[in-house]
PDB file of N, CA and C in Angstrom:
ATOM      1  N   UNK A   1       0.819  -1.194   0.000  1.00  0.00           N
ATOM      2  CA  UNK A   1       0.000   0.000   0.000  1.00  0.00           C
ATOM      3  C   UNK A   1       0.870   1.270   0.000  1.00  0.00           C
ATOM      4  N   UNK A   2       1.954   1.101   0.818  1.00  0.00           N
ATOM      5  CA  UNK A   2       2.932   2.617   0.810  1.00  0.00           C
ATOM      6  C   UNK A   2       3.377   2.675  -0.942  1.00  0.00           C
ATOM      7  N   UNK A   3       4.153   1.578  -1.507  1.00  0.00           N
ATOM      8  CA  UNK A   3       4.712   1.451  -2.439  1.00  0.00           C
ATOM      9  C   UNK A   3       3.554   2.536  -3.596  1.00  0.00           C
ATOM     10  N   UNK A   4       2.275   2.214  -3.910  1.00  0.00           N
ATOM     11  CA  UNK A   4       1.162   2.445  -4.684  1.00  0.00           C
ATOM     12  C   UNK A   4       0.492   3.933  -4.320  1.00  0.00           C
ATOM     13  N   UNK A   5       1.131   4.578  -2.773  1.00  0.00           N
ATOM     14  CA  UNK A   5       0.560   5.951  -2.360  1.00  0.00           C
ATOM     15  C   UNK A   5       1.907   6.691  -2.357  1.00  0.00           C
ATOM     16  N   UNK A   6       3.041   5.992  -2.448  1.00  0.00           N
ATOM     17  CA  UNK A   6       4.106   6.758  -2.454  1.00  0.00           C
ATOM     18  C   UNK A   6       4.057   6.990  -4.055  1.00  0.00           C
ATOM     19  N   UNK A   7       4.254   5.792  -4.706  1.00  0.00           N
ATOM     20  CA  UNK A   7       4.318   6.262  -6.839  1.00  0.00           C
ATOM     21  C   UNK A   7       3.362   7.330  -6.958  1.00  0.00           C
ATOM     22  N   UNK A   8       1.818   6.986  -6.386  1.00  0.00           N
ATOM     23  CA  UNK A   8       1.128   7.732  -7.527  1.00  0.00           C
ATOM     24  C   UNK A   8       1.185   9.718  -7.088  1.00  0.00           C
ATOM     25  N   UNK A   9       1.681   9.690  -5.424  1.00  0.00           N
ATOM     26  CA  UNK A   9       2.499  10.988  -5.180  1.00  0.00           C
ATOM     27  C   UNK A   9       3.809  11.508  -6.437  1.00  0.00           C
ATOM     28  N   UNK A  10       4.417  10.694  -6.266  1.00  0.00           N
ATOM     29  CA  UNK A  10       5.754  11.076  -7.324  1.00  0.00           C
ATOM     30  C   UNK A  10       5.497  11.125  -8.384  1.00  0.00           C
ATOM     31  N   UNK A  11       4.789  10.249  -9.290  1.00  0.00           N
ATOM     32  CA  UNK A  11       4.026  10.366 -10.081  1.00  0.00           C
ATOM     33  C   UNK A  11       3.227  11.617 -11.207  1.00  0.00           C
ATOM     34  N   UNK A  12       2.600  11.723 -10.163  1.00  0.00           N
ATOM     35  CA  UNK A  12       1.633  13.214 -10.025  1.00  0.00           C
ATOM     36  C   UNK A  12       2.110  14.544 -10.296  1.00  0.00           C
ATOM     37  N   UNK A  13       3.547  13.854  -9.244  1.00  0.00           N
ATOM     38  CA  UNK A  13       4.728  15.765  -9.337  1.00  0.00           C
ATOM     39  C   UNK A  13       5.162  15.596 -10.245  1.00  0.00           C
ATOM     40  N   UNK A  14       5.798  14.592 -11.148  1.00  0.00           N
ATOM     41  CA  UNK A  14       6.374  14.385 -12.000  1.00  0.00           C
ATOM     42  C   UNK A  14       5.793  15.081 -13.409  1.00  0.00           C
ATOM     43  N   UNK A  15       4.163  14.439 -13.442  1.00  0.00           N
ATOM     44  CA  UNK A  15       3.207  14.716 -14.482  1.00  0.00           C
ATOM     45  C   UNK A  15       3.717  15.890 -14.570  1.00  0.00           C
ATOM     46  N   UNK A  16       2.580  16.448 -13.041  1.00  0.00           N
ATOM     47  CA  UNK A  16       2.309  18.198 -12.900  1.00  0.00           C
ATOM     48  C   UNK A  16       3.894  18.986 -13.671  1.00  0.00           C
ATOM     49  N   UNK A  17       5.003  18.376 -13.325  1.00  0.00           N
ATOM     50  CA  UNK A  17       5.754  19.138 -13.482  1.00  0.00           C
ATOM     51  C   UNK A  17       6.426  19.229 -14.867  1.00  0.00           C
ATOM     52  N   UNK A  18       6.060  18.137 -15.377  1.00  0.00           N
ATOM     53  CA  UNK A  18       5.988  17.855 -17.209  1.00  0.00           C
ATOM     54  C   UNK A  18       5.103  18.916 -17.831  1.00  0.00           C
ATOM     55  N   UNK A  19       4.139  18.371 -17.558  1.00  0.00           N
ATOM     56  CA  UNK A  19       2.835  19.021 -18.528  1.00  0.00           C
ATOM     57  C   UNK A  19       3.377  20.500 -18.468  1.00  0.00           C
ATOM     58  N   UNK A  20       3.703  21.187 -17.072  1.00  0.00           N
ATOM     59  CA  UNK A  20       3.821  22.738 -16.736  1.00  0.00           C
ATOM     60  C   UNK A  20       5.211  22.997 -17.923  1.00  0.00           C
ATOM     61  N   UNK A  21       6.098  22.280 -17.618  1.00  0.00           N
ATOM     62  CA  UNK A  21       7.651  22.783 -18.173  1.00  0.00           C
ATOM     63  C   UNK A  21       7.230  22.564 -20.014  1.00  0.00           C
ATOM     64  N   UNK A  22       6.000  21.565 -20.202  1.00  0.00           N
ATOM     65  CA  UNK A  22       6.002  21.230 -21.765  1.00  0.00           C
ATOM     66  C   UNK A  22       4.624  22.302 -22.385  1.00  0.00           C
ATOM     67  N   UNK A  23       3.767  22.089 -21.964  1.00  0.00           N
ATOM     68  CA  UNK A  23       2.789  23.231 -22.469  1.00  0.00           C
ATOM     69  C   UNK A  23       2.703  24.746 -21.837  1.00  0.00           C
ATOM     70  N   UNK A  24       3.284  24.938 -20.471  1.00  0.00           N
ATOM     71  CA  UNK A  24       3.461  26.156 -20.373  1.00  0.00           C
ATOM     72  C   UNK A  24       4.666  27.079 -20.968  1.00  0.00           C
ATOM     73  N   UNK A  25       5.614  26.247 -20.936  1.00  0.00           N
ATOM     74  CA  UNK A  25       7.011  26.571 -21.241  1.00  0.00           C
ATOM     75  C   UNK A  25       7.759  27.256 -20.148  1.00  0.00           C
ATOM     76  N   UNK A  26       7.491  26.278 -19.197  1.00  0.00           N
ATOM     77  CA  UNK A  26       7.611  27.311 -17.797  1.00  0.00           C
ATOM     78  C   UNK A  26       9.633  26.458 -17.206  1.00  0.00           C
ATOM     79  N   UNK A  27      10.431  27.616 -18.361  1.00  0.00           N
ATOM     80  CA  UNK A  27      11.832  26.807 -17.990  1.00  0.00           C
ATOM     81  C   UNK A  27      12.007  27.358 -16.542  1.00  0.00           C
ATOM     82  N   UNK A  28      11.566  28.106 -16.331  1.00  0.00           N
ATOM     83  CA  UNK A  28      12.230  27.900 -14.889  1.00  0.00           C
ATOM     84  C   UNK A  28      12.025  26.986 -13.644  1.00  0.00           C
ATOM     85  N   UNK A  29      11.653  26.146 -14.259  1.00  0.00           N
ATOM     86  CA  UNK A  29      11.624  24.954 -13.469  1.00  0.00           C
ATOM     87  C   UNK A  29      12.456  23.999 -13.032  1.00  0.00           C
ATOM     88  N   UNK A  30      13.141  24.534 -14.660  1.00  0.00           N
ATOM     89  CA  UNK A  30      14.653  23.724 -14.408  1.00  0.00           C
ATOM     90  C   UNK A  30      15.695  24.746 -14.033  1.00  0.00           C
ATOM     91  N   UNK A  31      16.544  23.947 -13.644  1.00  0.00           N
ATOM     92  CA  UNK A  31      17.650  24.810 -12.683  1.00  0.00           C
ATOM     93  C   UNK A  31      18.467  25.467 -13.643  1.00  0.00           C
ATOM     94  N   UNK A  32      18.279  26.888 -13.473  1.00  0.00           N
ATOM     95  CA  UNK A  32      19.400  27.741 -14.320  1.00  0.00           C
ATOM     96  C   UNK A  32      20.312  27.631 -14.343  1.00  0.00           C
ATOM     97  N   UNK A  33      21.094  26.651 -14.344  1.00  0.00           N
ATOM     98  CA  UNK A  33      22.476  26.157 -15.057  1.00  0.00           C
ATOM     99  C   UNK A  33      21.922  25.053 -16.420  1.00  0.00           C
ATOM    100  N   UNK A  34      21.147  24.652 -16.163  1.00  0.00           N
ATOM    101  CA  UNK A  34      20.948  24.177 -17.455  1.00  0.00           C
ATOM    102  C   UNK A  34      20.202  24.310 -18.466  1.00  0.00           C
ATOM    103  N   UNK A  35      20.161  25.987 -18.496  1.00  0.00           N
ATOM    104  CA  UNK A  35      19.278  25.804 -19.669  1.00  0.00           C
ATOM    105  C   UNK A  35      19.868  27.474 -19.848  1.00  0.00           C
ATOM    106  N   UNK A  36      20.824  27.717 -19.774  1.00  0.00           N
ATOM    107  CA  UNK A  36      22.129  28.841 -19.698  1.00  0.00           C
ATOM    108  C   UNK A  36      22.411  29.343 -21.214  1.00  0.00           C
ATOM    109  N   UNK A  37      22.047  28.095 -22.042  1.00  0.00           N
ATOM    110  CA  UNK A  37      22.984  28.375 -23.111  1.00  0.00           C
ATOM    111  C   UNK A  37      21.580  28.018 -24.604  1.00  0.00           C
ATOM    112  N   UNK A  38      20.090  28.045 -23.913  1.00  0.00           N
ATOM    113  CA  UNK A  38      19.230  27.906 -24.410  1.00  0.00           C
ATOM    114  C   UNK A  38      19.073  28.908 -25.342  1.00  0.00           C
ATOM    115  N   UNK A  39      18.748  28.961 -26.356  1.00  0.00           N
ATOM    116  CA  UNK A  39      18.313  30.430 -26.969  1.00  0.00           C
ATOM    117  C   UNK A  39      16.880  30.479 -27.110  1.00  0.00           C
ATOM    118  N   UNK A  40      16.390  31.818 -27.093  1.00  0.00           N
ATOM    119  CA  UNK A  40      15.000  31.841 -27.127  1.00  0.00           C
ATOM    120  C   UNK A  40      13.915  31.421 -27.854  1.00  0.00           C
ATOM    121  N   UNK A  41      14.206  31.539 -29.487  1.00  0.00           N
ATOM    122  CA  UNK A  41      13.672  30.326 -30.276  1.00  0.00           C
ATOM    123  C   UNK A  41      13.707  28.443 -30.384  1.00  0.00           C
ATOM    124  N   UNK A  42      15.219  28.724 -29.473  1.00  0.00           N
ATOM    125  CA  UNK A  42      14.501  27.059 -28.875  1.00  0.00           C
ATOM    126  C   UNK A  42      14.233  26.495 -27.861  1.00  0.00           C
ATOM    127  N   UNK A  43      13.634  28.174 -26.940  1.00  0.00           N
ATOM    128  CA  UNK A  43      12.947  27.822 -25.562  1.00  0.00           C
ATOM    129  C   UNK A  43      11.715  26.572 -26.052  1.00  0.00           C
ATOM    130  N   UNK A  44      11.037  26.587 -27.245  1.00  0.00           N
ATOM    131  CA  UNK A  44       9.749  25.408 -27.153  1.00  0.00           C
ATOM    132  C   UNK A  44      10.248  24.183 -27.201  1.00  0.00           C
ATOM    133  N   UNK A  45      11.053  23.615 -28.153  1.00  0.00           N
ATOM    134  CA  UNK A  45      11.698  22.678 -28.369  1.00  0.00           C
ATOM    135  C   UNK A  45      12.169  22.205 -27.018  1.00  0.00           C
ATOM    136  N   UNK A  46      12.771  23.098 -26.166  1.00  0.00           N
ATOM    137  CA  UNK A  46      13.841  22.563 -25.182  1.00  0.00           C
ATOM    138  C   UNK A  46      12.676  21.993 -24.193  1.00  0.00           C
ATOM    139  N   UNK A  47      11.575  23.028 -23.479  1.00  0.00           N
ATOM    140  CA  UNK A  47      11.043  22.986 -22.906  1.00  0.00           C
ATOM    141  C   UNK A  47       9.650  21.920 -23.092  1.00  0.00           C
ATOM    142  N   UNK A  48       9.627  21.003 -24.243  1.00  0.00           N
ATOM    143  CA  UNK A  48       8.830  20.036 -24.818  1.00  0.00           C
ATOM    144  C   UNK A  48       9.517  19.276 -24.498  1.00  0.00           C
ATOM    145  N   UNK A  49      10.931  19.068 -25.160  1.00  0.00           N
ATOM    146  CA  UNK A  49      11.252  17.589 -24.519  1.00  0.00           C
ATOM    147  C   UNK A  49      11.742  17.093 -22.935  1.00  0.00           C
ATOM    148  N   UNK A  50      12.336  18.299 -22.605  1.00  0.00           N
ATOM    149  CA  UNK A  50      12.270  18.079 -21.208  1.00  0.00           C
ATOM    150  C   UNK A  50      10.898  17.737 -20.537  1.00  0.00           C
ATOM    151  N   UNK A  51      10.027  18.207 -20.430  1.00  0.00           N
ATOM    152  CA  UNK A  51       8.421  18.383 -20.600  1.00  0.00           C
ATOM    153  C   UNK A  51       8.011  16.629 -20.606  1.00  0.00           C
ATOM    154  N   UNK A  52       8.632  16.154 -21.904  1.00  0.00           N
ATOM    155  CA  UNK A  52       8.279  14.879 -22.158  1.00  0.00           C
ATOM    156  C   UNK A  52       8.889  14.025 -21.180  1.00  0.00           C
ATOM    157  N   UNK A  53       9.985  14.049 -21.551  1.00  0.00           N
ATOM    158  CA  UNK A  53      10.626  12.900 -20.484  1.00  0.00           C
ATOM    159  C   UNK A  53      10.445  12.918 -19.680  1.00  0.00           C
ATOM    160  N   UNK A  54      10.379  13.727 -18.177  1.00  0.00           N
ATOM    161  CA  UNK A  54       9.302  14.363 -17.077  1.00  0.00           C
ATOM    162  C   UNK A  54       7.806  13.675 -17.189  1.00  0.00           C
ATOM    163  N   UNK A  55       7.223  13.653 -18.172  1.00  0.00           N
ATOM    164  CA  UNK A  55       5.921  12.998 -18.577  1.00  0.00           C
ATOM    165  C   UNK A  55       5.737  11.929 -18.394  1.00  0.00           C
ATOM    166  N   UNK A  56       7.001  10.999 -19.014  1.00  0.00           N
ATOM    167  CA  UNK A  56       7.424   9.537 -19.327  1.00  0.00           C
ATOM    168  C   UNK A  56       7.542   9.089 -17.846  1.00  0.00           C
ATOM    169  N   UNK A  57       8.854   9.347 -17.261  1.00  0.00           N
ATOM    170  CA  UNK A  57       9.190   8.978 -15.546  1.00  0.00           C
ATOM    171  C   UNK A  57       7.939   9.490 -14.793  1.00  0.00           C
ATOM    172  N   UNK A  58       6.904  10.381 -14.916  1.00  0.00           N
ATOM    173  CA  UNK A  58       5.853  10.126 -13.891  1.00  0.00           C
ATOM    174  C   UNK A  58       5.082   8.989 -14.499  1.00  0.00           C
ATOM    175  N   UNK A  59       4.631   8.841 -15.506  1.00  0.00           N
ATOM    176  CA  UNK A  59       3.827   7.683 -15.864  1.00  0.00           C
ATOM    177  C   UNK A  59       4.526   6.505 -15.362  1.00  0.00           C
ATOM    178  N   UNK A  60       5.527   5.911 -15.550  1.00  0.00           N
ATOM    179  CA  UNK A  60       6.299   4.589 -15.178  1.00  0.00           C
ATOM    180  C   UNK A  60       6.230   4.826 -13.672  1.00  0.00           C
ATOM    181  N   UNK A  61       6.251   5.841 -12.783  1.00  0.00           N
ATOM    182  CA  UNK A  61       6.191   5.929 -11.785  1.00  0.00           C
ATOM    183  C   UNK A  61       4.557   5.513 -11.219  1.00  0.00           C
ATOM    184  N   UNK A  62       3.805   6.129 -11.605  1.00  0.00           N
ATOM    185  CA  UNK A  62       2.405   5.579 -11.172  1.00  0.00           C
ATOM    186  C   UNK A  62       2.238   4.141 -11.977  1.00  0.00           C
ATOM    187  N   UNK A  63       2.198   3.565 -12.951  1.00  0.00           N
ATOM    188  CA  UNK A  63       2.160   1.769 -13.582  1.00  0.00           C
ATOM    189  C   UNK A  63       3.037   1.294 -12.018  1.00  0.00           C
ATOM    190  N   UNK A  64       4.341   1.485 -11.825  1.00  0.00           N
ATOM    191  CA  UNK A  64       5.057   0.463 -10.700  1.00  0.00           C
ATOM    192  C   UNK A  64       3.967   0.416  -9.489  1.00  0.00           C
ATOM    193  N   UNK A  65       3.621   1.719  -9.001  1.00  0.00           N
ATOM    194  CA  UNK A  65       2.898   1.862  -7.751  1.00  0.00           C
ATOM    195  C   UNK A  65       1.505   0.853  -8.617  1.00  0.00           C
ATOM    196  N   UNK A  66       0.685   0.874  -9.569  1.00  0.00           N
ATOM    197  CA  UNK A  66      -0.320   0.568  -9.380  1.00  0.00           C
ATOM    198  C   UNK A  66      -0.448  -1.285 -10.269  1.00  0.00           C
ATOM    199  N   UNK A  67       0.406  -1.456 -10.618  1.00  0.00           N
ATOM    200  CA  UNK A  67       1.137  -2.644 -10.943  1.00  0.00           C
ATOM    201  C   UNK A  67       1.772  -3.659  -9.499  1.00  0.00           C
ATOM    202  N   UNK A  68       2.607  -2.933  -8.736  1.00  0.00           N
ATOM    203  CA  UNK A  68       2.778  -3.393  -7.710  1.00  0.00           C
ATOM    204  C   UNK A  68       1.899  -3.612  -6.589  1.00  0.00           C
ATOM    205  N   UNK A  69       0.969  -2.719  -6.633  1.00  0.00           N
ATOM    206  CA  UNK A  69      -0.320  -3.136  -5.849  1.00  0.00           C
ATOM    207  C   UNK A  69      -1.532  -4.143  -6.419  1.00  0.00           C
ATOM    208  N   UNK A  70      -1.430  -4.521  -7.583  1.00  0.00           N
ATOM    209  CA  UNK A  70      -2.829  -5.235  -8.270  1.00  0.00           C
ATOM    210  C   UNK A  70      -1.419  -6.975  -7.741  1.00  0.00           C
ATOM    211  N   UNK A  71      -0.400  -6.972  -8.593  1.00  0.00           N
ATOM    212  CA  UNK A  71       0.458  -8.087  -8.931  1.00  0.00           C
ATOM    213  C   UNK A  71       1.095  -8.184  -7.368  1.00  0.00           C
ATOM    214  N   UNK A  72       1.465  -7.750  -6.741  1.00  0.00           N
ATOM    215  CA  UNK A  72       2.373  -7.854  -5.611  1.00  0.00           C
ATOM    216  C   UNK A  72       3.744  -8.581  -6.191  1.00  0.00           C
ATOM    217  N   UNK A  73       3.978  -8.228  -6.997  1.00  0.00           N
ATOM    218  CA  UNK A  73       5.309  -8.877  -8.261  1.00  0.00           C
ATOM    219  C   UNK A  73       6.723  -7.744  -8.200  1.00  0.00           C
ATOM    220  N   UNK A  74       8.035  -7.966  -7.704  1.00  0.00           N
ATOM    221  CA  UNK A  74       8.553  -7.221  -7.702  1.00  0.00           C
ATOM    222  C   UNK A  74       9.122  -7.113  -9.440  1.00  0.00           C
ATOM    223  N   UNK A  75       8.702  -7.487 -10.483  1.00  0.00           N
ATOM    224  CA  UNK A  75       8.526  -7.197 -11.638  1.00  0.00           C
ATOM    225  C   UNK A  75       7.953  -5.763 -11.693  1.00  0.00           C
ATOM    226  N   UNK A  76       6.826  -5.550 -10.997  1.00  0.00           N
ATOM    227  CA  UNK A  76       6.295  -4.108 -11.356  1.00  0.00           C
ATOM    228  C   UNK A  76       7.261  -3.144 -11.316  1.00  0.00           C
ATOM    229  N   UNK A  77       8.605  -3.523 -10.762  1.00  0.00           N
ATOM    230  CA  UNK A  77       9.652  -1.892 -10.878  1.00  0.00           C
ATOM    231  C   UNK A  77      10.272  -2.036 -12.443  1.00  0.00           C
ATOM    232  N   UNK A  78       9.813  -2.799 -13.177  1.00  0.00           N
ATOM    233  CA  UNK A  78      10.449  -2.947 -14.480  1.00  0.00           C
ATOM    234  C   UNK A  78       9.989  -1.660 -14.921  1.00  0.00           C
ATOM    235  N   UNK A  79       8.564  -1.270 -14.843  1.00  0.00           N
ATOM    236  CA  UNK A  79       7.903   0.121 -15.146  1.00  0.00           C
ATOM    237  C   UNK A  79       8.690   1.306 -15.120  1.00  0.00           C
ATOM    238  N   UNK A  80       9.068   1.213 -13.426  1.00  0.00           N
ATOM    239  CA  UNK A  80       9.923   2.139 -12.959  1.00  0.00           C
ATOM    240  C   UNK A  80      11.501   2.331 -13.791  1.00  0.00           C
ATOM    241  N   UNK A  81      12.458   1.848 -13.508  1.00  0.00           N
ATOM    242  CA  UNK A  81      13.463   1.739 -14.641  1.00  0.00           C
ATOM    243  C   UNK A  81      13.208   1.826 -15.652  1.00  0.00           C
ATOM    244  N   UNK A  82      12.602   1.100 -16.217  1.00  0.00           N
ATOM    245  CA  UNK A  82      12.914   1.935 -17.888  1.00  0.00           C
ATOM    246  C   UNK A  82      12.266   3.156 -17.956  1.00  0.00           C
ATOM    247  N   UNK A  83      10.853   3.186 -17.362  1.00  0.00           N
ATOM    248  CA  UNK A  83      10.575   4.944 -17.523  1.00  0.00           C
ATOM    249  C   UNK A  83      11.901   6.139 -17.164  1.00  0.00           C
ATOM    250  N   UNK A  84      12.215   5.608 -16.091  1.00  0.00           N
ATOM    251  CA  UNK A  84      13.627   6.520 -15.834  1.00  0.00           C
ATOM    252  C   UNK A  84      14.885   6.299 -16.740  1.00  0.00           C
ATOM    253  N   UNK A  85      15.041   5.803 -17.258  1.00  0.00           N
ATOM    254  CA  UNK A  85      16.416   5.116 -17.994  1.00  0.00           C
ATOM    255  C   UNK A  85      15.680   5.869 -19.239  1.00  0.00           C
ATOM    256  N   UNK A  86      14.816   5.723 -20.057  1.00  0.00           N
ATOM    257  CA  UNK A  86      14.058   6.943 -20.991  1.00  0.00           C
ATOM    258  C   UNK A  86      14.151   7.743 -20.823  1.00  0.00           C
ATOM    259  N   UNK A  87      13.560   8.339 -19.720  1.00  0.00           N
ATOM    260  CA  UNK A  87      13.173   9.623 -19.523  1.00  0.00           C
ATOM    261  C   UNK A  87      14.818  10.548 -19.079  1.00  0.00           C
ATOM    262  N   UNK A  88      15.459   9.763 -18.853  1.00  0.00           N
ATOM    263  CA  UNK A  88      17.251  10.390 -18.567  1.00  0.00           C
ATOM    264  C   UNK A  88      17.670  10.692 -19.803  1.00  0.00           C
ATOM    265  N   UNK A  89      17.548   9.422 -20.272  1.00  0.00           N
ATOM    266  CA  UNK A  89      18.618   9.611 -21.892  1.00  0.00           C
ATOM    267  C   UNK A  89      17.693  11.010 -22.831  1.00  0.00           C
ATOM    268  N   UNK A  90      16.350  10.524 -22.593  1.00  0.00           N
ATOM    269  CA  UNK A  90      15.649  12.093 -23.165  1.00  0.00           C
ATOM    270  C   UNK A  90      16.156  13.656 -22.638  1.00  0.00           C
ATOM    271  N   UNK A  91      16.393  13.724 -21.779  1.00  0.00           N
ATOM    272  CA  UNK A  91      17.233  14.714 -20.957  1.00  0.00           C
ATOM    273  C   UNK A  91      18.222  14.914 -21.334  1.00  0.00           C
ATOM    274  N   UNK A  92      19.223  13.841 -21.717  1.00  0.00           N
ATOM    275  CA  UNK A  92      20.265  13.797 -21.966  1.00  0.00           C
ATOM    276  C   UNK A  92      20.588  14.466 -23.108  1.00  0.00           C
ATOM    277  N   UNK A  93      19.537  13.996 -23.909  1.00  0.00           N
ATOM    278  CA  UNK A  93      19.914  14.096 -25.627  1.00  0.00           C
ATOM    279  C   UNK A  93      19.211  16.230 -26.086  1.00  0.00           C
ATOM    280  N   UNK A  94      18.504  15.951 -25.018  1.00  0.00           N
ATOM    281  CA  UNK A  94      17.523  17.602 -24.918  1.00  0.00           C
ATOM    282  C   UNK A  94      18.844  18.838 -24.485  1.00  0.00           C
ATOM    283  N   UNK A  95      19.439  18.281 -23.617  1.00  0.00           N
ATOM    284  CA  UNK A  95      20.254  19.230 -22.959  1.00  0.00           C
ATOM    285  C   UNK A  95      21.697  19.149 -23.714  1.00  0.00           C
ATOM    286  N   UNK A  96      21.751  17.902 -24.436  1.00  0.00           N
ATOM    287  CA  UNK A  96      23.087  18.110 -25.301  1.00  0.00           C
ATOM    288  C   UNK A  96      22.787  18.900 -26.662  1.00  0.00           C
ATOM    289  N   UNK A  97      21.455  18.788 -26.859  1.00  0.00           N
ATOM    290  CA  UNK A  97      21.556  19.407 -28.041  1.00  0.00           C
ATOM    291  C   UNK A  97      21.190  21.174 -28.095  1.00  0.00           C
ATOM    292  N   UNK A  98      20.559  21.182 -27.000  1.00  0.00           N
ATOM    293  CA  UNK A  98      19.947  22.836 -27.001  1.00  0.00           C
ATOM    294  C   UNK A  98      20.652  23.238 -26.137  1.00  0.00           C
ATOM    295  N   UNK A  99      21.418  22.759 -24.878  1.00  0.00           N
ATOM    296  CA  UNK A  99      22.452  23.635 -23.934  1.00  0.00           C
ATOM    297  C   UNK A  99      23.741  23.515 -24.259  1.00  0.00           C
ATOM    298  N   UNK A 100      24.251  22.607 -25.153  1.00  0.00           N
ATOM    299  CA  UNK A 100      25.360  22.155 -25.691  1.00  0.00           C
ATOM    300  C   UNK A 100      26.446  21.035 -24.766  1.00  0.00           C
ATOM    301  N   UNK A 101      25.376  20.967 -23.795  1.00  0.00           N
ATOM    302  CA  UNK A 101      26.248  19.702 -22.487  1.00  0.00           C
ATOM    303  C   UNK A 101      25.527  19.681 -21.326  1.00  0.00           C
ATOM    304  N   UNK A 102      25.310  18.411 -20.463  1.00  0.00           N
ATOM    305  CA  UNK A 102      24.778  18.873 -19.329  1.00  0.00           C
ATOM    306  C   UNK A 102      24.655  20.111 -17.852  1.00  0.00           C
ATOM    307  N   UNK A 103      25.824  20.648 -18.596  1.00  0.00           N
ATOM    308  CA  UNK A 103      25.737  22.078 -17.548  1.00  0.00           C
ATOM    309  C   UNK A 103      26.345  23.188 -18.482  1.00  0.00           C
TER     310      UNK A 103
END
């Protein structure tokens, strides 16, 4: 039960904090060192895919919590990892290409 009220918390922030950074374009969400070297025409771009991947790791975050509560299967963190292992390398590839490196 903690496992399934703790995800769909993290989850949630995760969403909230996707959806905000991807349809609002709200970069300051992310920490001003990384997004330093952004230029203003590719504030949308930057702020979409970050946005996304943020999107991705809350979703895999709520499936583990609600996967792990239906299955009681420690399989359900498979959700978890790869949503994060995605949702990084999306980061990764967002911030190498529009900040020119991770910091």
């Amino acid at each position: 039960m903690f496992t399934l009220i703790f995800s769909l918390i993290l989850g949630i922030f995760f969403l909230g904090l996707g959806w905000m950074t991807w349809k609002k374009e709200k970069i300051e969400l992310i920490h001003s060192y990384h997004h330093t070297k952004v230029s203003e025409e590719n504030k949308a771009p930057y702020t979409k895919g970050m946005g996304i991947a943020l999107i991705i790791m809350g979703i895999g975050m709520i499936l583990t919590g609600i996967s792990d509560s239906v299955t009681g299967s420690s399989y359900s963190w498979i959700y978890f990892v790869v949503s994060i292992i995605v949702g990084l390398f999306m980061i990764y590839r967002v911030q190498k290409k529009y900040n020119g490196g991770l910091f």
